[in-house]
N, C-alpha and C. Protein backbone atom coordinates (compact mmCIF):
# COMPACT_ATOMS: atom_id res chain seq x y z
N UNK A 1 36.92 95.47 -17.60
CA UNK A 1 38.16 95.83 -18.27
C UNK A 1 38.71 97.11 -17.64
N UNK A 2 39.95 97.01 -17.39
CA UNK A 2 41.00 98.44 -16.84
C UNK A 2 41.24 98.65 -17.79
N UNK A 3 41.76 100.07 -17.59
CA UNK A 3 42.24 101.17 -18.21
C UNK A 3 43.70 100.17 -18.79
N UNK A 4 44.35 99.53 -17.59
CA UNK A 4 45.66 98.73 -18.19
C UNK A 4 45.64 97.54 -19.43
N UNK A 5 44.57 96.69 -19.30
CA UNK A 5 44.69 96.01 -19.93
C UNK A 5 45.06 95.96 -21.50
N UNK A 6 44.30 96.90 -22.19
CA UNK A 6 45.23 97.20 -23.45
C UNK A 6 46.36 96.99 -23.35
N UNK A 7 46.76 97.54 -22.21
CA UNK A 7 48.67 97.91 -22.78
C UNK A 7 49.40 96.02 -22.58
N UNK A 8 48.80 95.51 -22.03
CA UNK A 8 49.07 94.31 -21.21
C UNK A 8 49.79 93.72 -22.67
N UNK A 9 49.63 93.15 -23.91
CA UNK A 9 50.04 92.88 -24.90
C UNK A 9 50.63 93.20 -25.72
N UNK A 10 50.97 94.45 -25.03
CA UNK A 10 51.93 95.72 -26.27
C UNK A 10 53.52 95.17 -25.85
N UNK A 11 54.19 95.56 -27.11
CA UNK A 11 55.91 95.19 -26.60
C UNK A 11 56.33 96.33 -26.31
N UNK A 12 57.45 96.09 -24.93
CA UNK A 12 57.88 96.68 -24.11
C UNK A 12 58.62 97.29 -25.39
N UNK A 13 59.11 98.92 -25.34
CA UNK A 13 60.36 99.09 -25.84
C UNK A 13 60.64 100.59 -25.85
N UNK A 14 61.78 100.48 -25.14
CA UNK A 14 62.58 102.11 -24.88
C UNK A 14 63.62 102.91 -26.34
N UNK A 15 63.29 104.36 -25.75
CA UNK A 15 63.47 104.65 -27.06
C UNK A 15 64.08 105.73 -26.26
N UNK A 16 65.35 106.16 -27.23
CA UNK A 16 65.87 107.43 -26.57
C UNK A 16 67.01 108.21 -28.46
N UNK A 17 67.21 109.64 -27.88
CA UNK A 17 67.45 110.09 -28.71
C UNK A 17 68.73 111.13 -28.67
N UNK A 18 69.27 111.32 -29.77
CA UNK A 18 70.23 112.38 -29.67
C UNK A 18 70.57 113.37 -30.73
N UNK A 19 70.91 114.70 -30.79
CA UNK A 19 71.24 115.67 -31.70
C UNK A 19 72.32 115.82 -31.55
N UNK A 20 72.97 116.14 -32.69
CA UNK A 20 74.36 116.69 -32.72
C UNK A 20 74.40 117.95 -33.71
N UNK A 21 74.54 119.19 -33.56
CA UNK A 21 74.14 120.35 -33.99
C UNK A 21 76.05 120.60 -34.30
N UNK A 22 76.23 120.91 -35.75
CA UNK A 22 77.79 121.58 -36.12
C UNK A 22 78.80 120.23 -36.08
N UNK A 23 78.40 119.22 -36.94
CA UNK A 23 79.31 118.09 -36.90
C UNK A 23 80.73 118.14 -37.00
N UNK A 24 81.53 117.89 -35.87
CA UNK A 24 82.93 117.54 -35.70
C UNK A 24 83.10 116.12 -35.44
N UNK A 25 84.73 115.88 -35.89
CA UNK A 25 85.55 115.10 -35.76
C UNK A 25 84.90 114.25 -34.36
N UNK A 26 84.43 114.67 -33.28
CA UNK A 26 84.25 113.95 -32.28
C UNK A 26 82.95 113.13 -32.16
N UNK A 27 81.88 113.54 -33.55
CA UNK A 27 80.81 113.07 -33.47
C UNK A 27 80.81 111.57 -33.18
N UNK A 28 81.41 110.98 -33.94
CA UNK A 28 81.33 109.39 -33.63
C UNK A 28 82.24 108.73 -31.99
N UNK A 29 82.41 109.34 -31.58
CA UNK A 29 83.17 108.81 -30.21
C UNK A 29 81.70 109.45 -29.65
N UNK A 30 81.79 110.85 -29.52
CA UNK A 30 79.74 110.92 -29.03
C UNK A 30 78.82 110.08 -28.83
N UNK A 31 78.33 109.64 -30.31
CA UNK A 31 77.48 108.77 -30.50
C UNK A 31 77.76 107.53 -29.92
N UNK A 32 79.03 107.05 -30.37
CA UNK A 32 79.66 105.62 -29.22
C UNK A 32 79.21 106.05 -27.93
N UNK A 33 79.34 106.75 -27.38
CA UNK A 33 79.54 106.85 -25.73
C UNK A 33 78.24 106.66 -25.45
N UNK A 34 77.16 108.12 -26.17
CA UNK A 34 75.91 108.10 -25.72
C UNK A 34 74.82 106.61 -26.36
N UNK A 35 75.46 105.94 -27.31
CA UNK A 35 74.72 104.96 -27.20
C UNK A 35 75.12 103.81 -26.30
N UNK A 36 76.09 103.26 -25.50
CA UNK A 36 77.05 102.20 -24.69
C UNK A 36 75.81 102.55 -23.54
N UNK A 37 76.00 104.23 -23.07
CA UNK A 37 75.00 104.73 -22.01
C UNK A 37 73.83 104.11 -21.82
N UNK A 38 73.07 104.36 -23.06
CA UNK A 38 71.77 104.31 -23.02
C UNK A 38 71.79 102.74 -22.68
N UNK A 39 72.35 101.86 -23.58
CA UNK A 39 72.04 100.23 -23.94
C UNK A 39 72.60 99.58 -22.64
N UNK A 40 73.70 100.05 -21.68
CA UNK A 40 73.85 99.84 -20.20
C UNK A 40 72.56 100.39 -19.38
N UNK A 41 71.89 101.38 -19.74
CA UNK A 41 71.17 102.10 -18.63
C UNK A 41 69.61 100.77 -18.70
N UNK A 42 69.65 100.56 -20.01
CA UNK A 42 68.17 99.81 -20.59
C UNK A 42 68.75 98.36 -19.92
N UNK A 43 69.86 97.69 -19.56
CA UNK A 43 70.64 96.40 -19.23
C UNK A 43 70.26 95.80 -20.14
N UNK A 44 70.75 95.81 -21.18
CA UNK A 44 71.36 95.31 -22.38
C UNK A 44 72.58 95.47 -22.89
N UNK A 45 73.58 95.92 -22.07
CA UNK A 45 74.54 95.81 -22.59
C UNK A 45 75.26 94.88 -23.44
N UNK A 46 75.13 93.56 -23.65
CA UNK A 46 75.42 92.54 -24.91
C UNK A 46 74.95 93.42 -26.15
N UNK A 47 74.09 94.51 -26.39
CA UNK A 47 73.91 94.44 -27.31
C UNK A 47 75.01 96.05 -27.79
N UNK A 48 75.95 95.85 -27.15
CA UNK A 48 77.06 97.52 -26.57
C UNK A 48 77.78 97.36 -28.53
N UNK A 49 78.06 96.13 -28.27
CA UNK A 49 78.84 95.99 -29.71
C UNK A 49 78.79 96.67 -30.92
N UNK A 50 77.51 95.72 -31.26
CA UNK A 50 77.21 95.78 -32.52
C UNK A 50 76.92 96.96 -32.80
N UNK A 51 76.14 97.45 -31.76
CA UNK A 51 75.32 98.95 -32.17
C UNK A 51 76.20 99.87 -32.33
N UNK A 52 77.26 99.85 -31.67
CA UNK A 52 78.43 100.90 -31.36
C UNK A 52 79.16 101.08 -32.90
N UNK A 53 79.32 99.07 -33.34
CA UNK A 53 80.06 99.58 -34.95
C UNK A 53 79.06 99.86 -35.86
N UNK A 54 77.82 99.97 -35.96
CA UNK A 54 77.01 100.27 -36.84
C UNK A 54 76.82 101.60 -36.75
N UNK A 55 76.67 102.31 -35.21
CA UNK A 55 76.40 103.30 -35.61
C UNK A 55 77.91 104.40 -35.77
N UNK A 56 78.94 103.47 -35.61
CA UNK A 56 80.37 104.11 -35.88
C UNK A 56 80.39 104.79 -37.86
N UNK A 57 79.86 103.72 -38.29
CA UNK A 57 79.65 103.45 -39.81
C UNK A 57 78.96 104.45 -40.27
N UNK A 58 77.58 104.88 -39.63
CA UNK A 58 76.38 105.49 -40.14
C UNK A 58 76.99 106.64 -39.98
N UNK A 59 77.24 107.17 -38.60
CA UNK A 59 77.88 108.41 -38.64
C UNK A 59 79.19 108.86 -39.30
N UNK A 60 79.92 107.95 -39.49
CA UNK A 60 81.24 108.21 -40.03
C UNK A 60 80.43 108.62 -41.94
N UNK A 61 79.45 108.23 -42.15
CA UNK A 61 79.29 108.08 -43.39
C UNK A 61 78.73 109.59 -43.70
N UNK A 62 77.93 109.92 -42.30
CA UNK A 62 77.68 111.33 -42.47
C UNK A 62 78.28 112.23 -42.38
N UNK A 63 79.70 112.37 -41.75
CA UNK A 63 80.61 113.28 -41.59
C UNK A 63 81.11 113.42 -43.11
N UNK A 64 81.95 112.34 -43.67
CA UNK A 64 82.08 112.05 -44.81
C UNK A 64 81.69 112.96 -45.70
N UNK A 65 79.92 112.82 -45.92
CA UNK A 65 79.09 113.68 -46.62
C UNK A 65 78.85 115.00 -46.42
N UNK A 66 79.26 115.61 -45.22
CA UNK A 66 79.71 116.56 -44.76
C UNK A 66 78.42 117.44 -44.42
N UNK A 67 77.96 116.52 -43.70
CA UNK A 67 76.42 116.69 -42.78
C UNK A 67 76.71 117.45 -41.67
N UNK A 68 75.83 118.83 -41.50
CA UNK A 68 76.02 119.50 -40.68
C UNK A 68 74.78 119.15 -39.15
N UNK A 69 74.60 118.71 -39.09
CA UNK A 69 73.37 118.13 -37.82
C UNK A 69 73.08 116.97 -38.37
N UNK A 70 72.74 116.45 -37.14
CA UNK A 70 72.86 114.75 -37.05
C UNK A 70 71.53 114.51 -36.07
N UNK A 71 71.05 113.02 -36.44
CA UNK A 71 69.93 112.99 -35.28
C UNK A 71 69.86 111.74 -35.12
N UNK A 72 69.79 110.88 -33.69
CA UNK A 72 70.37 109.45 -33.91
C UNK A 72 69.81 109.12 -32.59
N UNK A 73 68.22 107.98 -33.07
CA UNK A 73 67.55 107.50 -32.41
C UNK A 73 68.11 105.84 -32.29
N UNK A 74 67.70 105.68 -30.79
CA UNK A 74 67.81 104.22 -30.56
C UNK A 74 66.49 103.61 -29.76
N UNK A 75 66.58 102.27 -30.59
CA UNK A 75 65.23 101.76 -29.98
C UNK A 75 64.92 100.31 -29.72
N UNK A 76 64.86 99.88 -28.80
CA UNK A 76 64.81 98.67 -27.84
C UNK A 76 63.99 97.68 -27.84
N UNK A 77 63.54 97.08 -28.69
CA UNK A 77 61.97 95.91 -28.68
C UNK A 77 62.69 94.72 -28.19
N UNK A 78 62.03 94.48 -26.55
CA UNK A 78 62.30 93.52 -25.69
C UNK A 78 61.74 92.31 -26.50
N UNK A 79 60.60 92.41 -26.64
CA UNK A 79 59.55 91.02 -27.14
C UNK A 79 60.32 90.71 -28.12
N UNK A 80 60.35 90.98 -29.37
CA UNK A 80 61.53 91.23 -30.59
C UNK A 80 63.22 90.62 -30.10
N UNK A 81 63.33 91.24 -28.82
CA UNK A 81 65.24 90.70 -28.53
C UNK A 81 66.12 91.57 -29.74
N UNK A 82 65.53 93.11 -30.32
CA UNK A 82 66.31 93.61 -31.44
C UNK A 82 66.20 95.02 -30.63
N UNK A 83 67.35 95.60 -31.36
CA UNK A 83 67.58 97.13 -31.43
C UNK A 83 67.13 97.65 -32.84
N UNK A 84 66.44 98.65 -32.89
CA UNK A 84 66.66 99.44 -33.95
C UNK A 84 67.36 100.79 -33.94
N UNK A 85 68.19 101.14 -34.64
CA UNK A 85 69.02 102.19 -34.83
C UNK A 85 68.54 103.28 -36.30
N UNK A 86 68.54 104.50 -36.26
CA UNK A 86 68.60 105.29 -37.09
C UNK A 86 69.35 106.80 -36.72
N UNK A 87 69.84 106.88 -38.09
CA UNK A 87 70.62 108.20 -38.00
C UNK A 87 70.36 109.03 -39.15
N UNK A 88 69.48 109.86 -39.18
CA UNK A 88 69.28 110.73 -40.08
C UNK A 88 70.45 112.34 -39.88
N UNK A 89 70.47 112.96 -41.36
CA UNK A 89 71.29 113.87 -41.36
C UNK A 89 70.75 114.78 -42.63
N UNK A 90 71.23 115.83 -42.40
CA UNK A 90 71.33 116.64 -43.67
C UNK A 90 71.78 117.55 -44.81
N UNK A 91 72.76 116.15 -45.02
CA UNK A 91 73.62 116.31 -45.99
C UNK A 91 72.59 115.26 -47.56
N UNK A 92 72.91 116.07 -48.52
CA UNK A 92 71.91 115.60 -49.91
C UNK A 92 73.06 114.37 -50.03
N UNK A 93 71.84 113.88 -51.04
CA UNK A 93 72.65 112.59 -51.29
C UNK A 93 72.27 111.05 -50.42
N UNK A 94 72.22 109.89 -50.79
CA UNK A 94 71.76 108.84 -50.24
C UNK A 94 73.05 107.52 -50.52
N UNK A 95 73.32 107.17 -49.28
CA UNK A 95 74.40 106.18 -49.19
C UNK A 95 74.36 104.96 -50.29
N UNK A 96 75.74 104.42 -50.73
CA UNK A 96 75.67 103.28 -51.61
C UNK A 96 76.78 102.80 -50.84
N UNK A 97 76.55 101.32 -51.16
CA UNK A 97 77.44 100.41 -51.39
C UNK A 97 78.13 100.12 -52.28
N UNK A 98 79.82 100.30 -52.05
CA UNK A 98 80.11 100.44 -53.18
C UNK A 98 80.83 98.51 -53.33
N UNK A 99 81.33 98.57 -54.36
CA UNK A 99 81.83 97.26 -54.65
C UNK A 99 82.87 97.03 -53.45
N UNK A 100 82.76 95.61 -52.94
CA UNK A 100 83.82 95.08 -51.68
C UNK A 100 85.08 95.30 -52.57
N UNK A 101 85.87 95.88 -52.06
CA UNK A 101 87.77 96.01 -51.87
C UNK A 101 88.59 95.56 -51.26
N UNK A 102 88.75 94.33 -51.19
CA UNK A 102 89.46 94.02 -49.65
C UNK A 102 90.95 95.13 -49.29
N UNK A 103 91.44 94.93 -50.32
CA UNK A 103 92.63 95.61 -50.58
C UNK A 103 92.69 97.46 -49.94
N UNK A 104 91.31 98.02 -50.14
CA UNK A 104 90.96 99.53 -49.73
C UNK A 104 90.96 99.75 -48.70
N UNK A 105 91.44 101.09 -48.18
CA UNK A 105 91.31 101.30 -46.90
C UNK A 105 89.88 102.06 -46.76
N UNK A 106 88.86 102.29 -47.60
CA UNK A 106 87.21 102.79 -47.33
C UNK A 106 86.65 101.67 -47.83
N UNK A 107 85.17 102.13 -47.78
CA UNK A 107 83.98 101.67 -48.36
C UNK A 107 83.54 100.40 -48.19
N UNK A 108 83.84 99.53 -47.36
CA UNK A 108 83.27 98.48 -46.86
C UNK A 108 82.23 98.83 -45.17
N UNK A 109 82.04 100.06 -45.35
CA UNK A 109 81.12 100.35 -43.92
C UNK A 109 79.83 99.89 -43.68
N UNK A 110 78.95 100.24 -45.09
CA UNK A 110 77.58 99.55 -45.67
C UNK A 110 77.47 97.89 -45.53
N UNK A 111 78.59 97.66 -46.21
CA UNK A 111 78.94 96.09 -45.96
C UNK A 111 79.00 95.57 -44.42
N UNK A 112 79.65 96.35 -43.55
CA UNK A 112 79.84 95.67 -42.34
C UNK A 112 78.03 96.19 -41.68
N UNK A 113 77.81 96.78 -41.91
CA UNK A 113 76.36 97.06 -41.92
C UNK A 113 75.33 95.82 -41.99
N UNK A 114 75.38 96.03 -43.16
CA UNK A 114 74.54 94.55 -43.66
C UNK A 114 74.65 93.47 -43.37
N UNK A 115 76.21 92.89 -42.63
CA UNK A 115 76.84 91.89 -42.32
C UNK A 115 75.90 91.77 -40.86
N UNK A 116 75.51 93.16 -39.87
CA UNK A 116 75.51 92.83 -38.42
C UNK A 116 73.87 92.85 -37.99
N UNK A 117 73.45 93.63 -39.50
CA UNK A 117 71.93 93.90 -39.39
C UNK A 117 70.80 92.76 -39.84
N UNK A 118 69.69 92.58 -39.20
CA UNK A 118 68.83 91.60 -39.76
C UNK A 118 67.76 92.51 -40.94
N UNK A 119 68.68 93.86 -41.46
CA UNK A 119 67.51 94.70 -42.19
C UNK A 119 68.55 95.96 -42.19
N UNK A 120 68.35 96.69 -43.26
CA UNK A 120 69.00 98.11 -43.36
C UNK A 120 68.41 98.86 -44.22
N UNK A 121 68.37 99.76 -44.48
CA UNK A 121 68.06 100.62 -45.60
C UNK A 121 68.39 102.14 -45.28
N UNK A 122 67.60 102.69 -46.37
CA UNK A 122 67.50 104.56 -46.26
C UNK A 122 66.57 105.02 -47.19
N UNK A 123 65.99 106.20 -46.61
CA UNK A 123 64.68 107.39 -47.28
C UNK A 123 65.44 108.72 -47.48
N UNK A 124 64.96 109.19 -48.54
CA UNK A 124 64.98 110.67 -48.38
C UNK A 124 64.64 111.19 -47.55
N UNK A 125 64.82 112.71 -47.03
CA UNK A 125 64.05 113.45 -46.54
C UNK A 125 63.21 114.10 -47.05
N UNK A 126 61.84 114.24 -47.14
CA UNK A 126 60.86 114.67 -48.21
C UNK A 126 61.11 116.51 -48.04
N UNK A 127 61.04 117.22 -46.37
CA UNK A 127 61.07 118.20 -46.65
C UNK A 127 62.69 118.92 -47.21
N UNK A 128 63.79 118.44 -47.52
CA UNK A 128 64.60 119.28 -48.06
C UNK A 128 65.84 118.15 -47.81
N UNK A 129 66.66 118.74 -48.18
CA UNK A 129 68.40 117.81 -48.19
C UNK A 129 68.70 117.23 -47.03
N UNK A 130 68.81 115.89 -46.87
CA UNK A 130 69.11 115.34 -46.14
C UNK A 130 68.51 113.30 -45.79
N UNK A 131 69.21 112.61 -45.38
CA UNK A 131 68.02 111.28 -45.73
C UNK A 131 68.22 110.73 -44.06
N UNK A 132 67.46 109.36 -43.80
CA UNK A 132 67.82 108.69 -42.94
C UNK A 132 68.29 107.17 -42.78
N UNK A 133 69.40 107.13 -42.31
CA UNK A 133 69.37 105.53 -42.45
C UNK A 133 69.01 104.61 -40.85
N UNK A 134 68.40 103.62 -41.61
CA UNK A 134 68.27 102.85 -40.63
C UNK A 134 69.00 100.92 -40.49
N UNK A 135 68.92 100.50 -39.37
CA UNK A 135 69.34 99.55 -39.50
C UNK A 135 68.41 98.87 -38.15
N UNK A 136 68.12 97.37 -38.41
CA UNK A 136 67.66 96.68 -37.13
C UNK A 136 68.56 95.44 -36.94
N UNK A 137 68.97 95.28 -35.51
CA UNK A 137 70.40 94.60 -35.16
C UNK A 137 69.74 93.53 -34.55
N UNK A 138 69.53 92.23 -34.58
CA UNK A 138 69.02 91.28 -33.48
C UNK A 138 70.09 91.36 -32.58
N UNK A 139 69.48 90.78 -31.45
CA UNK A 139 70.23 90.90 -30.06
C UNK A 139 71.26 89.29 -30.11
N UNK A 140 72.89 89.27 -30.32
CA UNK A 140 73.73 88.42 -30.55
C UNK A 140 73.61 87.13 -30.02
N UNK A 141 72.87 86.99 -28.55
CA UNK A 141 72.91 85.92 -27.87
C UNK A 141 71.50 85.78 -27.24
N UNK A 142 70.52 86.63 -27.67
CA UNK A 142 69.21 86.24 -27.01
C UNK A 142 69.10 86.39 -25.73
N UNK A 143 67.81 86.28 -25.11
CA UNK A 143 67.46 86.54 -23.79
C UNK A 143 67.90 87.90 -22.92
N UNK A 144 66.99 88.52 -23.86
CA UNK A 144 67.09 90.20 -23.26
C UNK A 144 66.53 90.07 -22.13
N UNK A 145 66.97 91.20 -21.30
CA UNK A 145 66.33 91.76 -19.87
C UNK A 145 65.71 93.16 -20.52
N UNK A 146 64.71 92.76 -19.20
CA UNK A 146 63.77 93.98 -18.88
C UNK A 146 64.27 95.35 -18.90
N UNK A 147 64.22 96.47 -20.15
CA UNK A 147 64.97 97.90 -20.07
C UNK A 147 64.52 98.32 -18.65
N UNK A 148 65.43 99.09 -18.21
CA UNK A 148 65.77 99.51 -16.88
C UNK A 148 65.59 98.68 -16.07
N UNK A 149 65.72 97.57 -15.85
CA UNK A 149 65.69 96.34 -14.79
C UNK A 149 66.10 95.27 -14.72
């Protein structure tokens, strides 16, 4: 037995991360950009979409709440064919869904959430104000490529 073989059965999956320290107006074009980056750099871009309006949502939800730092991991399970996304912040308080409006111009963000995710939720933050949400996106059309290749 090598040293490799363990890993031989593990799922591939890239993970990358970002801070946003003093939340402005530009946070969510940020987060768009630096996630399009990453999910082109991993060649997955099919999966540019979804992730982009989910995490348009998550963050827009934290500005909203008037979250001063932001932290917004992305994560790649090839074997899986899914992204997982999370955006924690720390602003108190934990997201709801509120009743569908068609008629409203808010609060259907959670909804389009749930609509794109195979899974969503959110935790507190145990040490002090602030929670995280997460969401896991299957990949729209299947047959992921190899991150970075």
């Amino acid at each position: 037995m090598t040293m490799l073989e363990p890993l031989i059965h593990r799922e591939t999956v890239s993970v990358d991360l970002t801070v946003i320290h003093g939340l402005t107006g530009q946070a969510v074009a940020q987060v768009r950009a630096w996630s399009a980056m990453t999910l082109e750099r991993w060649g997955v871009p099919r999966l540019v979409g979804d992730t982009s309006t989910v995490l348009t949502e998550l963050v827009t939800n934290s500005c909203q709440a008037e979250a001063g730092d932001l932290l917004v991991l992305i994560e790649w399970h090839q074997e899986r064919d899914q992204v997982l996304i999370a955006v924690w912040d720390d602003a108190p308080g934990l997201p709801a869904k509120r009743e569908l409006d068609y008629i409203a111009e808010s609060g259907r963000g959670l909804h389009l959430v749930e609509a794109l995710s195979s899974a969503w939720g959110h935790r507190p933050d145990t040490s002090g104000p602030g929670k995280t949400v997460w969401a896991r996106l299957p990949a729209p059309d299947g047959g992921g490529t190899r991150p970075g290749g």
